[in-house]
C-alpha atoms as a PDB file:
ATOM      1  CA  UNK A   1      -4.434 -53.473 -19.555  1.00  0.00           C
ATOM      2  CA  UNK A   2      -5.597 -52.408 -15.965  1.00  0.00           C
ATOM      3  CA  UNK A   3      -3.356 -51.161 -13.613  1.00  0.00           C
ATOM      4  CA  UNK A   4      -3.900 -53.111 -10.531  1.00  0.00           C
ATOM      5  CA  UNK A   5      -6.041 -51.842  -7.451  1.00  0.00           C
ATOM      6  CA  UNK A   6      -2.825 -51.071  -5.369  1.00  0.00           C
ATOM      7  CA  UNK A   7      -1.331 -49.026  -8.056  1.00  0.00           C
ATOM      8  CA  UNK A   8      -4.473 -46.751  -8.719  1.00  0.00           C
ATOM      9  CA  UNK A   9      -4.345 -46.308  -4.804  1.00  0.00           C
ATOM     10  CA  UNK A  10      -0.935 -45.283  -4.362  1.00  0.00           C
ATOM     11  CA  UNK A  11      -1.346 -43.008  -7.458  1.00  0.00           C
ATOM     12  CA  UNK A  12      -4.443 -41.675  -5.601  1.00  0.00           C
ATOM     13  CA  UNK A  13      -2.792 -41.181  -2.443  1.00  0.00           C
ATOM     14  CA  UNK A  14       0.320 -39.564  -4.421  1.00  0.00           C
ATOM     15  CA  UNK A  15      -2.031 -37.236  -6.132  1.00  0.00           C
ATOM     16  CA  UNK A  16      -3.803 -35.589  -2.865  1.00  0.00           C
ATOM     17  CA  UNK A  17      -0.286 -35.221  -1.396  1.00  0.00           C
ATOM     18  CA  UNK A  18       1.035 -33.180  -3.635  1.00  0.00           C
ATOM     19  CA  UNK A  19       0.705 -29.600  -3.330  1.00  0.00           C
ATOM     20  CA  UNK A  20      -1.442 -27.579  -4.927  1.00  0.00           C
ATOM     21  CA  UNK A  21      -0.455 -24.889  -7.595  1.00  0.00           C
ATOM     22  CA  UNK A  22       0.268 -21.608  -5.805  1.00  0.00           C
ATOM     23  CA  UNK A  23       0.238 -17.995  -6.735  1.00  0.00           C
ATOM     24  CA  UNK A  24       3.118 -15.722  -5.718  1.00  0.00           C
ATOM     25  CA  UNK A  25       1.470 -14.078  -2.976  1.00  0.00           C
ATOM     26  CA  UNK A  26       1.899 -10.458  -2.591  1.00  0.00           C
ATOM     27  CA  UNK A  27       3.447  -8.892   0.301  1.00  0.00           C
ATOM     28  CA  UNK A  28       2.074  -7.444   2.963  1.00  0.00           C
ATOM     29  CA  UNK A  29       2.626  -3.956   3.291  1.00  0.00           C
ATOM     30  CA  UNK A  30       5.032  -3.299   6.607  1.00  0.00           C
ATOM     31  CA  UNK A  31       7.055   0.291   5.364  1.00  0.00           C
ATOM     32  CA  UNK A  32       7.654   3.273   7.222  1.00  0.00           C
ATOM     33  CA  UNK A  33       7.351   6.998   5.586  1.00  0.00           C
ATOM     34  CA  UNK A  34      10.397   9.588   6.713  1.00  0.00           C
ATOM     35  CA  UNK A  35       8.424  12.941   6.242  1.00  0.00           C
ATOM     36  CA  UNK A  36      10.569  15.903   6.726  1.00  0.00           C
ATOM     37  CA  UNK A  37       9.393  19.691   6.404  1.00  0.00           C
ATOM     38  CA  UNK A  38      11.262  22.534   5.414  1.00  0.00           C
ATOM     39  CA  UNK A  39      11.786  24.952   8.115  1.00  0.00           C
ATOM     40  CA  UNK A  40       9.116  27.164   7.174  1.00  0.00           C
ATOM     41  CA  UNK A  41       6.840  24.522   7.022  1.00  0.00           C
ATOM     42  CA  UNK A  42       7.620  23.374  10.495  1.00  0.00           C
ATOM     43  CA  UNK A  43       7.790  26.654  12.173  1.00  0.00           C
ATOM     44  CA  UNK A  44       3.963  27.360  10.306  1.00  0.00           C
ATOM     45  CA  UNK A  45       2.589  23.929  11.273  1.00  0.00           C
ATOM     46  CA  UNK A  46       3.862  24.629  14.783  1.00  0.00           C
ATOM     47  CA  UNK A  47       2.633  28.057  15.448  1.00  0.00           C
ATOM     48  CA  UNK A  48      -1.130  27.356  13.604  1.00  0.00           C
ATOM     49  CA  UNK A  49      -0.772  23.565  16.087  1.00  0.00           C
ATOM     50  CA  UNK A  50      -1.713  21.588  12.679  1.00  0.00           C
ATOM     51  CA  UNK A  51      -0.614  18.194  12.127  1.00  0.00           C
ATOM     52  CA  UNK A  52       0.434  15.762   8.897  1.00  0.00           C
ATOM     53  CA  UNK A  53      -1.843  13.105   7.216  1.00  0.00           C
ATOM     54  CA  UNK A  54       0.594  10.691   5.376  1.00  0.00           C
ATOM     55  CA  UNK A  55      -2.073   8.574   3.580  1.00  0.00           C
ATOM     56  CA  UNK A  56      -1.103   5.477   1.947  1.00  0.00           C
ATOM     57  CA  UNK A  57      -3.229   3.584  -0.877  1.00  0.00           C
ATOM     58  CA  UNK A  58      -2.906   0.140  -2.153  1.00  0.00           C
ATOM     59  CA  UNK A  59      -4.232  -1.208  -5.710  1.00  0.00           C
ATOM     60  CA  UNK A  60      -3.374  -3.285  -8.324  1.00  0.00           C
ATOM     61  CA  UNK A  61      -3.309  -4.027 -12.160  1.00  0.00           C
ATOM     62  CA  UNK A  62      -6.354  -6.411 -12.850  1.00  0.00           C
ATOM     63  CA  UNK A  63      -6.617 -10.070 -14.235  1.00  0.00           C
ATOM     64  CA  UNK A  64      -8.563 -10.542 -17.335  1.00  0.00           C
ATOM     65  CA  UNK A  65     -11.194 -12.480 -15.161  1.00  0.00           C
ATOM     66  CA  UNK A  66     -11.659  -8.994 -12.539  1.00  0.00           C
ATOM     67  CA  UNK A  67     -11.831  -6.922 -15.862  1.00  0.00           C
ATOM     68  CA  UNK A  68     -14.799  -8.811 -16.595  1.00  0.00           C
ATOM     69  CA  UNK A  69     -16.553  -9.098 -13.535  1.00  0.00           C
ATOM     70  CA  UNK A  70     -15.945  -5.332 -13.565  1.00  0.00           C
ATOM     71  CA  UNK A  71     -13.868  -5.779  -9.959  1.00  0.00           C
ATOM     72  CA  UNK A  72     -11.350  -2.717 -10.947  1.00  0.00           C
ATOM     73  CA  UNK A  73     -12.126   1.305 -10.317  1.00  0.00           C
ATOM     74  CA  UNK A  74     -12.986   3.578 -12.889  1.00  0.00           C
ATOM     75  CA  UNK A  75      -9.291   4.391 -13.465  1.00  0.00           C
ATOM     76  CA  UNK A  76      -8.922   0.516 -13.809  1.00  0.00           C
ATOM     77  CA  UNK A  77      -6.948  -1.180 -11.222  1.00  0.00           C
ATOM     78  CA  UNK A  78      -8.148  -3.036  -8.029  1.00  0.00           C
ATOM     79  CA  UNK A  79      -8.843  -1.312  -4.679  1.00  0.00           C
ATOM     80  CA  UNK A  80      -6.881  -2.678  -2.356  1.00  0.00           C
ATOM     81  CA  UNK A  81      -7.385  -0.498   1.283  1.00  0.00           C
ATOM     82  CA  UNK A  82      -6.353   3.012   1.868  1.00  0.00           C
ATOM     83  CA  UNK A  83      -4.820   3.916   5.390  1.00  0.00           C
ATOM     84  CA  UNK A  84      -3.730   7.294   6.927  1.00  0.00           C
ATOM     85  CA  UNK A  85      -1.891   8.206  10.100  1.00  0.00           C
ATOM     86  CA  UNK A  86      -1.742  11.597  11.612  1.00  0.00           C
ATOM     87  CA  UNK A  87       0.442  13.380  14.030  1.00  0.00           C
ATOM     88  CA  UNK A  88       1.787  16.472  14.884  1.00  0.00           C
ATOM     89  CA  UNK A  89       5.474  17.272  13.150  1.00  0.00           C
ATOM     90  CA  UNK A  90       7.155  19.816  15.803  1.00  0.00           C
ATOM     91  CA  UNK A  91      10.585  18.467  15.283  1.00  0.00           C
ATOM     92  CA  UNK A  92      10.442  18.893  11.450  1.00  0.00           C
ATOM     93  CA  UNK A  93      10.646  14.989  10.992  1.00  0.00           C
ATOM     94  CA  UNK A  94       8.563  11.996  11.725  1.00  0.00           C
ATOM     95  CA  UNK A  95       8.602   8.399  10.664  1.00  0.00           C
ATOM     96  CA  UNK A  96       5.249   7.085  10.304  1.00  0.00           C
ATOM     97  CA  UNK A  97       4.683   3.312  10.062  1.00  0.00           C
ATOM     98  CA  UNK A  98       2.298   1.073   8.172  1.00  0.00           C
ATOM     99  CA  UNK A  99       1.954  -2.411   8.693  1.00  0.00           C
ATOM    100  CA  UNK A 100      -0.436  -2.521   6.149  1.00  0.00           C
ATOM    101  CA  UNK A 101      -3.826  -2.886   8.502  1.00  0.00           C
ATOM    102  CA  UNK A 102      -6.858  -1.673   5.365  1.00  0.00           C
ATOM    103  CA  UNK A 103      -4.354  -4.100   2.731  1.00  0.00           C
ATOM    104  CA  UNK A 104      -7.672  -6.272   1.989  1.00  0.00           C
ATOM    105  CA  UNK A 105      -5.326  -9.273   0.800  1.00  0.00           C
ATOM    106  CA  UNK A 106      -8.874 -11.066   0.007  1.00  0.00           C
ATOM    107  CA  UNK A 107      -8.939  -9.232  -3.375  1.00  0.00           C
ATOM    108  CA  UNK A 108      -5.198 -10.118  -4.158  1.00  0.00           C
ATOM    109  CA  UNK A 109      -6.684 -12.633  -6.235  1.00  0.00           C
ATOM    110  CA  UNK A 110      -7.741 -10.319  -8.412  1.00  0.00           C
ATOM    111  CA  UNK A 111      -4.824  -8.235  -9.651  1.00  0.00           C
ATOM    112  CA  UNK A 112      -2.005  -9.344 -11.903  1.00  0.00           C
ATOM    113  CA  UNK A 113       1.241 -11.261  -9.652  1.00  0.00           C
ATOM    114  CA  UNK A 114       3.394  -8.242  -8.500  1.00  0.00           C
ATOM    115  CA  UNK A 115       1.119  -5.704  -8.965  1.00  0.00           C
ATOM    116  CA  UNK A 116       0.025  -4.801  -5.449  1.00  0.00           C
ATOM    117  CA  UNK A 117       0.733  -1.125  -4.880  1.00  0.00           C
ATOM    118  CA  UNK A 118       0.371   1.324  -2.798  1.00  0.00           C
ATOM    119  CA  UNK A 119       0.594   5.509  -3.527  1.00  0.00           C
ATOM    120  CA  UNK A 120       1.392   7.494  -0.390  1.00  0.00           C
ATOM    121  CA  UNK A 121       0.248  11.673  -0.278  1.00  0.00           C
ATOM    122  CA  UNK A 122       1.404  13.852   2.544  1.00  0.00           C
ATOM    123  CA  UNK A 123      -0.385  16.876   3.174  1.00  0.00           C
ATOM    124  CA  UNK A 124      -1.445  18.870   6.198  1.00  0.00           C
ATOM    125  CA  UNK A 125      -4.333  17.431   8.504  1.00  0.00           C
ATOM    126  CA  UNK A 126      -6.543  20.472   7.917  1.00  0.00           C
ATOM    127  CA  UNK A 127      -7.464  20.425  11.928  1.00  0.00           C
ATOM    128  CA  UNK A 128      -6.548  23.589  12.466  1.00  0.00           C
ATOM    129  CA  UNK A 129      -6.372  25.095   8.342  1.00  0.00           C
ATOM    130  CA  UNK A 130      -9.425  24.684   6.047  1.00  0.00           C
ATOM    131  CA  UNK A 131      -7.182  23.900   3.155  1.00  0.00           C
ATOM    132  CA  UNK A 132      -3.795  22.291   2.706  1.00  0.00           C
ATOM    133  CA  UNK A 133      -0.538  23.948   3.420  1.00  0.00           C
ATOM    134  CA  UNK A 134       1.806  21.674   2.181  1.00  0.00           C
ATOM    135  CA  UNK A 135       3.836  20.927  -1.229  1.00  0.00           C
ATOM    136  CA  UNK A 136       4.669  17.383  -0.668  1.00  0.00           C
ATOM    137  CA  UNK A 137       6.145  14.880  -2.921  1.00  0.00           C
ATOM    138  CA  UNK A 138       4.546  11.522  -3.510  1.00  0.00           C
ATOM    139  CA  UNK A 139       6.057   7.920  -3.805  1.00  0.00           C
ATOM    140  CA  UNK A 140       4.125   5.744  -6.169  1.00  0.00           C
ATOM    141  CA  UNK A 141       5.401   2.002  -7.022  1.00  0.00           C
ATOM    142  CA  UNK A 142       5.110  -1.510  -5.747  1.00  0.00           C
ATOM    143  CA  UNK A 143       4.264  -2.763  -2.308  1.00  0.00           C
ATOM    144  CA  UNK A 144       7.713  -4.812  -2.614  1.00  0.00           C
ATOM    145  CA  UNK A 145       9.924  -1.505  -3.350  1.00  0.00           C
ATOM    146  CA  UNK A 146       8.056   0.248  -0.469  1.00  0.00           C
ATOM    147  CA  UNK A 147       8.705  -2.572   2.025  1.00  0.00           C
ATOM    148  CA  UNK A 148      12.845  -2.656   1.499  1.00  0.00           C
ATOM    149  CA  UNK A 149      13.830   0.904   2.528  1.00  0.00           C
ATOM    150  CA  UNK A 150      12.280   4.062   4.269  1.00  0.00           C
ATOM    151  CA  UNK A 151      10.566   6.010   2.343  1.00  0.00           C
ATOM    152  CA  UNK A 152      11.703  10.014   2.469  1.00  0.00           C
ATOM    153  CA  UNK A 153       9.019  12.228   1.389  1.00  0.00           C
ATOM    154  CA  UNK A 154      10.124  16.237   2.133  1.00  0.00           C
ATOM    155  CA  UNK A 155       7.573  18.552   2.145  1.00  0.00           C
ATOM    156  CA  UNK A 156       7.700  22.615   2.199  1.00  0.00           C
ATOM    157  CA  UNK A 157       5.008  25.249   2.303  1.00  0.00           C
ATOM    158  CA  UNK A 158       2.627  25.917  -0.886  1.00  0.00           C
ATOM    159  CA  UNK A 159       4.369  28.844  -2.589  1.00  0.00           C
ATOM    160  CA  UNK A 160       7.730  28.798  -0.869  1.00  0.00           C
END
């Protein structure tokens, strides 16, 4: 038996209506970074006029299907953008924002569903230091833990 023309139309018409199957998207990165340095640190940074790079980089675990195209890094996960901001620190603290401008959200599709992720490093600027000054910590997780609270990184001098 045939189902009649106006039947097969509606179910047509039914069919392109209905949405298509989604992903969860990942977020966009929008988090801000609370640096604060030790007193030592600040009164160094101040006196030599260097300033702090808070550098934030965004990857993610692979699908099967980027695996095989060979789409992750050699440590195996999915570049995603890396951003920095710089800035002088004089009163000992600084928020710096991100609003996630390098997050290439094209390549999303290749990395697991809530695996987007971003590592932030602090360190000095290295305008006015050949080498780094600063013993920072690090934050390292998901793009959806870094977007619901500041992030406080504190940083002091190497070897204080």
């Amino acid at each position: 038996m045939t189902m009649p023309r106006a039947a097969r139309l509606a179910a047509v018409v039914l069919l392109a209506a209905a949405p298509a199957p989604s992903f969860a998207a990942e977020p966009t990165p929008n988090f801000s970074v609370v640096v604060t340095l030790s007193a030592e640190a600040r009164a160094d940074l101040t006196r030599r006029k260097e300033q702090v790079t808070v550098a934030a980089m965004y990857s993610g675990e692979p699908t099967r299907e980027a695996t095989k195209k060979k789409i992750d890094n050699e440590i195996g996960e999915v570049d995603l953008g890396h951003e920095e901001l710089t800035r002088p620190i004089p009163g000992g603290k600084e928020t710096f924002a991100f609003a996630g401008k390098a997050f290439d959200a094209k390549r999303v599709k290749w990395i697991k569903p809530g695996a987007a992720s971003v590592l932030i490093n602090v360190y000095s600027a290295r305008k006015a230091a050949d080498d780094n000054l600063l013993d920072c910590g690090i934050f390292q997780d998901t793009v959806t833990l870094a977007n619901s609270k500041p992030i406080e990184i504190a940083c002091k001098l190497i070897g204080e």
